[in-house]
PDB file of N, CA and C in Angstrom:
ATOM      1  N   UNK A   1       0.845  -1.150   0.000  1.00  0.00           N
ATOM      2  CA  UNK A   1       0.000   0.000   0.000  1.00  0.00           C
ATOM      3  C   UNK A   1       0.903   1.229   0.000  1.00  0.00           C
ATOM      4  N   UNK A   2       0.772   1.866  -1.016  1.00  0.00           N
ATOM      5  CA  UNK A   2       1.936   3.226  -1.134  1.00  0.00           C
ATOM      6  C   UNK A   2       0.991   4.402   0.083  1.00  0.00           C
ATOM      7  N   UNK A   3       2.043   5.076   0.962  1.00  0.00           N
ATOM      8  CA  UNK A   3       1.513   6.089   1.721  1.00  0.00           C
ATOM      9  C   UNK A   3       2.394   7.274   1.023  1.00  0.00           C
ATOM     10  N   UNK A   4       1.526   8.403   1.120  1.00  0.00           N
ATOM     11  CA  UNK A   4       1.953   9.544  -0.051  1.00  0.00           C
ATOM     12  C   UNK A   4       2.949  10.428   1.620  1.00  0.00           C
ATOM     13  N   UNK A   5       4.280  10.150   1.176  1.00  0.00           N
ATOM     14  CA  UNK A   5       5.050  11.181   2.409  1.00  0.00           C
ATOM     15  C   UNK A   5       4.278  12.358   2.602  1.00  0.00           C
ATOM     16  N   UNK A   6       3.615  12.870   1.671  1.00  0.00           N
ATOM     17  CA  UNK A   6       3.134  14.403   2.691  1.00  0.00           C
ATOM     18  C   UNK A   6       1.959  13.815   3.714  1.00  0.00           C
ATOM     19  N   UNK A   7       1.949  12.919   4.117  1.00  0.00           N
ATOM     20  CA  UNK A   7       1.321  11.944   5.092  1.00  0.00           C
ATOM     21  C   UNK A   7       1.950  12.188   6.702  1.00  0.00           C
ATOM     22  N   UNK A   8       3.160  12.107   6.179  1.00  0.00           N
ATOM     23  CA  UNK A   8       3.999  11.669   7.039  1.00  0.00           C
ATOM     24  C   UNK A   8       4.401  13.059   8.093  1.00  0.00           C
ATOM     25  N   UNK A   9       4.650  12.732   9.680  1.00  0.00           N
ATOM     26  CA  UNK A   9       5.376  14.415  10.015  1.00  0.00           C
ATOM     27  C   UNK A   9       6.826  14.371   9.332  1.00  0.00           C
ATOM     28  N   UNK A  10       6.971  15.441   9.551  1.00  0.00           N
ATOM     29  CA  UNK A  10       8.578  15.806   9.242  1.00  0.00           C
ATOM     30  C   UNK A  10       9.595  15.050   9.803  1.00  0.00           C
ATOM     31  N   UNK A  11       9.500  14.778  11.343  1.00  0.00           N
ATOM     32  CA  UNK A  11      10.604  13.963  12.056  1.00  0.00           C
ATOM     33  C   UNK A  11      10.293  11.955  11.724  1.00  0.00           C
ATOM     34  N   UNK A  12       9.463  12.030  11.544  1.00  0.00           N
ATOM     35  CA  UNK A  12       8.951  10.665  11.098  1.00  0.00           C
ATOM     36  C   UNK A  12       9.530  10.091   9.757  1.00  0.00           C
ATOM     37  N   UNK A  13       9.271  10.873   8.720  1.00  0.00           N
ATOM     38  CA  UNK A  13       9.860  11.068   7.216  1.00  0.00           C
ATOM     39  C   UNK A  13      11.218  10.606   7.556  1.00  0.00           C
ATOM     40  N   UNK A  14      11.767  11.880   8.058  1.00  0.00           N
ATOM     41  CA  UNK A  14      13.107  11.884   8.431  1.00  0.00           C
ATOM     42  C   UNK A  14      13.570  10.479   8.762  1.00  0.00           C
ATOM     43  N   UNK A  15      13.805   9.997   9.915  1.00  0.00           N
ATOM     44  CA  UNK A  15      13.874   8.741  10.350  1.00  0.00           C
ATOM     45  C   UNK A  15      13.446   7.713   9.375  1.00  0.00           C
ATOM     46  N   UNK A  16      12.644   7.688   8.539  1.00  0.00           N
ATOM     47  CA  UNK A  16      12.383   6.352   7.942  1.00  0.00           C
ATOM     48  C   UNK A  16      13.265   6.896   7.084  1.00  0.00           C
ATOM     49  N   UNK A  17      13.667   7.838   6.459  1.00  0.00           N
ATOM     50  CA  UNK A  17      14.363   8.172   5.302  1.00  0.00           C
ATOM     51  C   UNK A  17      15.782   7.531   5.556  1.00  0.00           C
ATOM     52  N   UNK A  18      16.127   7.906   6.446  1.00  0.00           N
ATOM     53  CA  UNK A  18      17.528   7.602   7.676  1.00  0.00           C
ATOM     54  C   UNK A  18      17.585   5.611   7.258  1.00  0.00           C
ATOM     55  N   UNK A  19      17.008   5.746   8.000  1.00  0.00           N
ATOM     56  CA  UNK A  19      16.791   4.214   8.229  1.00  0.00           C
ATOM     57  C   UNK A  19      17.023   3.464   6.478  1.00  0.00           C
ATOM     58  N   UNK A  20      16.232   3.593   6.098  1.00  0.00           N
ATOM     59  CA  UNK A  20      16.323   3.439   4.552  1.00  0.00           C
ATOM     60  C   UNK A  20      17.649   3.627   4.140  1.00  0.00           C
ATOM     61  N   UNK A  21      18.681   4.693   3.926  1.00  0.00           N
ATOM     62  CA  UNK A  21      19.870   4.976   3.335  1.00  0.00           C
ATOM     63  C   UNK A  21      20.944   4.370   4.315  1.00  0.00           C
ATOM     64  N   UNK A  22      20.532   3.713   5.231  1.00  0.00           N
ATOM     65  CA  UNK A  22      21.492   3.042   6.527  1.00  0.00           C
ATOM     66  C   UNK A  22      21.612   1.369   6.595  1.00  0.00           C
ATOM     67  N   UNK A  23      20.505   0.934   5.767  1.00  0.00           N
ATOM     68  CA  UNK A  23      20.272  -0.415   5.562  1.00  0.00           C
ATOM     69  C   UNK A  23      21.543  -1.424   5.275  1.00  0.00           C
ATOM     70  N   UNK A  24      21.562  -2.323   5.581  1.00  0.00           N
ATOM     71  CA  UNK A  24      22.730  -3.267   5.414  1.00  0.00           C
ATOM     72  C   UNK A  24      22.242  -3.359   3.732  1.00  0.00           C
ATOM     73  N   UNK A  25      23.635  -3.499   2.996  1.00  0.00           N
ATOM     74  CA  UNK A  25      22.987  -3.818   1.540  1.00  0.00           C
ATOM     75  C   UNK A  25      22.859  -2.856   1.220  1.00  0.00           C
ATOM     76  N   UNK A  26      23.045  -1.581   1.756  1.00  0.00           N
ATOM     77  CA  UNK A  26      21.882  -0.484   0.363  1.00  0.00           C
ATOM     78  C   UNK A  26      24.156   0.155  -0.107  1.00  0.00           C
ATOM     79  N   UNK A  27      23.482   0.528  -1.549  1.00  0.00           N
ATOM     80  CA  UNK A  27      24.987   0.591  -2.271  1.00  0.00           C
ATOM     81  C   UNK A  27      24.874   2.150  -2.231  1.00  0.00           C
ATOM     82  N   UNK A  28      25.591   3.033  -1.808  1.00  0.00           N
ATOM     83  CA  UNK A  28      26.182   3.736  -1.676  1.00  0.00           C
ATOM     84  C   UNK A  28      26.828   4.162  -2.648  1.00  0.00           C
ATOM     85  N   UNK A  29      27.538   3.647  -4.342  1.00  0.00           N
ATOM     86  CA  UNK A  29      28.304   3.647  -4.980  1.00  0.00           C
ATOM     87  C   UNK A  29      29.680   3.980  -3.993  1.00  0.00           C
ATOM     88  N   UNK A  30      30.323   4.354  -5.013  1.00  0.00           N
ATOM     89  CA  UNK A  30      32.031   4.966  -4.919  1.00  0.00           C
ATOM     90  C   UNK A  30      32.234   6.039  -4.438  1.00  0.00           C
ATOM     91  N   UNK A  31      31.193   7.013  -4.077  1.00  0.00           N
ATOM     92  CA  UNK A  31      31.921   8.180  -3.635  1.00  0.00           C
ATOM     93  C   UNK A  31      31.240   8.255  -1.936  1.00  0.00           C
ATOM     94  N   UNK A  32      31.668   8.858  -1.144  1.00  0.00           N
ATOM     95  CA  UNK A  32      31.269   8.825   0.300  1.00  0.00           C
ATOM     96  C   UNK A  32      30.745   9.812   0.833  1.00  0.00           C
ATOM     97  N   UNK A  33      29.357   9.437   0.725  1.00  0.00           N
ATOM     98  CA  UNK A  33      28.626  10.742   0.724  1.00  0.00           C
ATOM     99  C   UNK A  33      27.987  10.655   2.133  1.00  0.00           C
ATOM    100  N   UNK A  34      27.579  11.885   2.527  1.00  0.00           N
ATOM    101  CA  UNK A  34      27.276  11.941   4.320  1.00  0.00           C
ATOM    102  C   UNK A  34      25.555  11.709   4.288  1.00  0.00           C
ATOM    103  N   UNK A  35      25.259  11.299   5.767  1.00  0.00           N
ATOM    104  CA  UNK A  35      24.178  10.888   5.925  1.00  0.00           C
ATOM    105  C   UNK A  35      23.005  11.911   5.383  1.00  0.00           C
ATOM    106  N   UNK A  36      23.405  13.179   5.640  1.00  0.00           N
ATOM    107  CA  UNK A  36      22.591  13.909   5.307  1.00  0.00           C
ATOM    108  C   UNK A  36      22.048  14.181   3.701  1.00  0.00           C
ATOM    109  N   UNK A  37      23.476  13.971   2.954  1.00  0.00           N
ATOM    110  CA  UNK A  37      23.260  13.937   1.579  1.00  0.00           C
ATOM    111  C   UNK A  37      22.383  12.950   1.400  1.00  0.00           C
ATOM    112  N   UNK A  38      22.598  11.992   1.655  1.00  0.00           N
ATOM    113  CA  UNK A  38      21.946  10.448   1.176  1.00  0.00           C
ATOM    114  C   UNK A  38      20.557  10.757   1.477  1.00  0.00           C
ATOM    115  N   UNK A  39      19.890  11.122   2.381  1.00  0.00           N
ATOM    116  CA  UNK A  39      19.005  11.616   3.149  1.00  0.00           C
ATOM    117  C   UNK A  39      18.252  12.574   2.249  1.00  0.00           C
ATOM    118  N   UNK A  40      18.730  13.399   1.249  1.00  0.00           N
ATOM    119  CA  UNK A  40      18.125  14.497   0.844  1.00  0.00           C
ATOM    120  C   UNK A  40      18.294  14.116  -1.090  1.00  0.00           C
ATOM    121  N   UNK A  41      19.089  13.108  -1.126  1.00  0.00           N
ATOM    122  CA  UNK A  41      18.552  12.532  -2.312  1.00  0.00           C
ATOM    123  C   UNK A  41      17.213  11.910  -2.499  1.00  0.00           C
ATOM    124  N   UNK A  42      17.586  11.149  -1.265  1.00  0.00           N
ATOM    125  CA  UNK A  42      16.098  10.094  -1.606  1.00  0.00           C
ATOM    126  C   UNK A  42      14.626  10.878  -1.194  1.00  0.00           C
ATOM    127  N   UNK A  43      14.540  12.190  -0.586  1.00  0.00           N
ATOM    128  CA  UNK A  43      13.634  13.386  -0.263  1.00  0.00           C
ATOM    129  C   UNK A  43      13.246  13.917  -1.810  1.00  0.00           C
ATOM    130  N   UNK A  44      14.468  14.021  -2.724  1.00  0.00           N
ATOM    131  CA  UNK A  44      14.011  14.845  -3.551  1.00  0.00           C
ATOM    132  C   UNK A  44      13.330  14.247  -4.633  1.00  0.00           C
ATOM    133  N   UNK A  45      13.792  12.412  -4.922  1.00  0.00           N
ATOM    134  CA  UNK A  45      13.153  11.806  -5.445  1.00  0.00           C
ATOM    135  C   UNK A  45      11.813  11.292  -4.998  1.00  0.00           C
ATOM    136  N   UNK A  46      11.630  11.480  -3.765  1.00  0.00           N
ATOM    137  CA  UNK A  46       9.643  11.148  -2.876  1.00  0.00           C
ATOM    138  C   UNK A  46       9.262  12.371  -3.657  1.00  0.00           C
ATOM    139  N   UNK A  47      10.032  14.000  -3.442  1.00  0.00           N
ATOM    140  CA  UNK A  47       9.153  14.969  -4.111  1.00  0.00           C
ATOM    141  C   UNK A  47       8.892  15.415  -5.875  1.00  0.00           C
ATOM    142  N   UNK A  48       9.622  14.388  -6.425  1.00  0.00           N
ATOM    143  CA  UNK A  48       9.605  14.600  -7.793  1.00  0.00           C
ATOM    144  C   UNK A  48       8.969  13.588  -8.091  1.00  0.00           C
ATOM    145  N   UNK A  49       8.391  12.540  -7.295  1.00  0.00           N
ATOM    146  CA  UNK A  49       7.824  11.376  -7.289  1.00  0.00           C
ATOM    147  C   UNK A  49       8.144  10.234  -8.534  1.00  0.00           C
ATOM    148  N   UNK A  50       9.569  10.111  -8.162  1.00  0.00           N
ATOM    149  CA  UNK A  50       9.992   9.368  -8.479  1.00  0.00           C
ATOM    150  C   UNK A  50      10.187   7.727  -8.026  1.00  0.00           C
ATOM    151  N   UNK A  51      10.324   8.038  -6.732  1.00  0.00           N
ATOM    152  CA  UNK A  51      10.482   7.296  -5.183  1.00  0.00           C
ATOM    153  C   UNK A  51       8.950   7.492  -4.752  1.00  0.00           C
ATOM    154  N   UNK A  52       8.532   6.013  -3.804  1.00  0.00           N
ATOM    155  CA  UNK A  52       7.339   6.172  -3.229  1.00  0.00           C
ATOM    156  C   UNK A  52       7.511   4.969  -1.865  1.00  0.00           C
ATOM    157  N   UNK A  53       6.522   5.561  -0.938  1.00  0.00           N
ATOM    158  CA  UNK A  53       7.083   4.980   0.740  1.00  0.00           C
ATOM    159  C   UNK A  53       5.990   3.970   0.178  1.00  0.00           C
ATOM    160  N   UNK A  54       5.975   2.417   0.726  1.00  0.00           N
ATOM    161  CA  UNK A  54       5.288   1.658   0.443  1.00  0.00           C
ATOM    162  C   UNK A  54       5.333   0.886   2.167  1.00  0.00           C
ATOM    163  N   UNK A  55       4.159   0.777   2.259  1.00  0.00           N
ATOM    164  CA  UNK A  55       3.629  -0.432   3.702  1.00  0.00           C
ATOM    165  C   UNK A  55       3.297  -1.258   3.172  1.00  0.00           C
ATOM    166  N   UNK A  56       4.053  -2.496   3.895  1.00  0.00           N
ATOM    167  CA  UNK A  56       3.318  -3.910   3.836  1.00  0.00           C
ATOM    168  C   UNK A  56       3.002  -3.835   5.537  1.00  0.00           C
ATOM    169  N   UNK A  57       0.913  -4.029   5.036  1.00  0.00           N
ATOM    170  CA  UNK A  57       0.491  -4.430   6.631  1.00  0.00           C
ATOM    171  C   UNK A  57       0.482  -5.922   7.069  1.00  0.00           C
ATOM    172  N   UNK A  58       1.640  -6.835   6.159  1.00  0.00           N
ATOM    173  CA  UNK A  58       1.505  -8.193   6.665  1.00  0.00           C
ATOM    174  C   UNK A  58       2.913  -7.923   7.316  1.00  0.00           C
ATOM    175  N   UNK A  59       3.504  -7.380   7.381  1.00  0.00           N
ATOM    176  CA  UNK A  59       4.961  -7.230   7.884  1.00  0.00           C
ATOM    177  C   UNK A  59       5.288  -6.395   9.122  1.00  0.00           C
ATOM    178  N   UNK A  60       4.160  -5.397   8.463  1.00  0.00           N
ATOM    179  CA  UNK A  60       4.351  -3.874   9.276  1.00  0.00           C
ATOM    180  C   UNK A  60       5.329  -3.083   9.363  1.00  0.00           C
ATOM    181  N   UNK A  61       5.963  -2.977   7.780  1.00  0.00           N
ATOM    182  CA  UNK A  61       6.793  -2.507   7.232  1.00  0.00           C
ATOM    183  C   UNK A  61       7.005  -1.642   6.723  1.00  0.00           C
ATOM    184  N   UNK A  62       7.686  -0.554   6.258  1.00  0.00           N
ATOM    185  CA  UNK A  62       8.208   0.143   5.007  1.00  0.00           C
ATOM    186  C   UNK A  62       8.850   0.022   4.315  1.00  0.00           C
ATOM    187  N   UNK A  63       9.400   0.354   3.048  1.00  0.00           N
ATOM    188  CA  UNK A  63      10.217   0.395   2.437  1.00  0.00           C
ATOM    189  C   UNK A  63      10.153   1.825   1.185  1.00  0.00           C
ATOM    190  N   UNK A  64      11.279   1.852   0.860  1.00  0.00           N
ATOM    191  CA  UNK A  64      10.696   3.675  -0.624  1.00  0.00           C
ATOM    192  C   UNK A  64      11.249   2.609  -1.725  1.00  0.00           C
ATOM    193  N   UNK A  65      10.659   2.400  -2.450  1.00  0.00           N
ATOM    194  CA  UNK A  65      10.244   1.743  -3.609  1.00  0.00           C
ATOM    195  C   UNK A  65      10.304   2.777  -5.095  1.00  0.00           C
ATOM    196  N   UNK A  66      11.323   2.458  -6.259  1.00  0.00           N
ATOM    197  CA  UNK A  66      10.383   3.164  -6.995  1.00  0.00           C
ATOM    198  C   UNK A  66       9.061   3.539  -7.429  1.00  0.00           C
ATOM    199  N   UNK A  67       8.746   4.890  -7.975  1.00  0.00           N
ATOM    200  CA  UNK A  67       7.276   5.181  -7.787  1.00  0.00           C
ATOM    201  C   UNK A  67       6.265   4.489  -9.032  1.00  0.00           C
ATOM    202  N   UNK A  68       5.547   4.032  -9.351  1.00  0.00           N
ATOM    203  CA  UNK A  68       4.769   3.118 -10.011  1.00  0.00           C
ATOM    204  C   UNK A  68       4.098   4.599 -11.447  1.00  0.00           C
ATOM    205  N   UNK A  69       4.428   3.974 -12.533  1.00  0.00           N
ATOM    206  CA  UNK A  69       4.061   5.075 -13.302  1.00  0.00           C
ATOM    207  C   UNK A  69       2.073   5.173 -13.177  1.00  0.00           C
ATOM    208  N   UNK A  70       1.915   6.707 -12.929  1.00  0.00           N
ATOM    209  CA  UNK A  70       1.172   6.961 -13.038  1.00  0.00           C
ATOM    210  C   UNK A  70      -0.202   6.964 -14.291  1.00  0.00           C
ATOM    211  N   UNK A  71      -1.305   6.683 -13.996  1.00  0.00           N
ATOM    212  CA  UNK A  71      -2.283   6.572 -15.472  1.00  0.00           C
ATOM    213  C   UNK A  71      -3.045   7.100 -15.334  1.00  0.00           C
TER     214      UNK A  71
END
């Protein structure tokens, strides 16, 4: 079930955003970029809606998923 971040508060966002770019596994490429950067990439792709926060309520999960083309 996609939840639309302007859903979300600000410090909440934040933190899942966090969490997300902190994940064991998530690739980083080659250059070493700070939490905050990482953080404000994946912000700008939720607001260009590119990126979309997705719940699974069998898990009780999140994850930001690419965003599903629109019709």
């Amino acid at each position: 079930m996609e939840i639309p971040f302007e859903m979300l508060q600000a410090d909440t966002l934040r933190r899942l955003v966090e969490e997300f770019v902190t994940r064991d596994g998530t690739d980083n490429g080659d250059l070493d970029h700070s939490l905050d950067d990482r953080v404000e990439a994946v912000m700008r792709q939720l607001r260009r809606g590119e990126a979309a926060i997705d719940f699974d309520p069998t898990t009780e999960s999140c994850n930001i998923v690419p965003a599903r083309p629109r019709q």
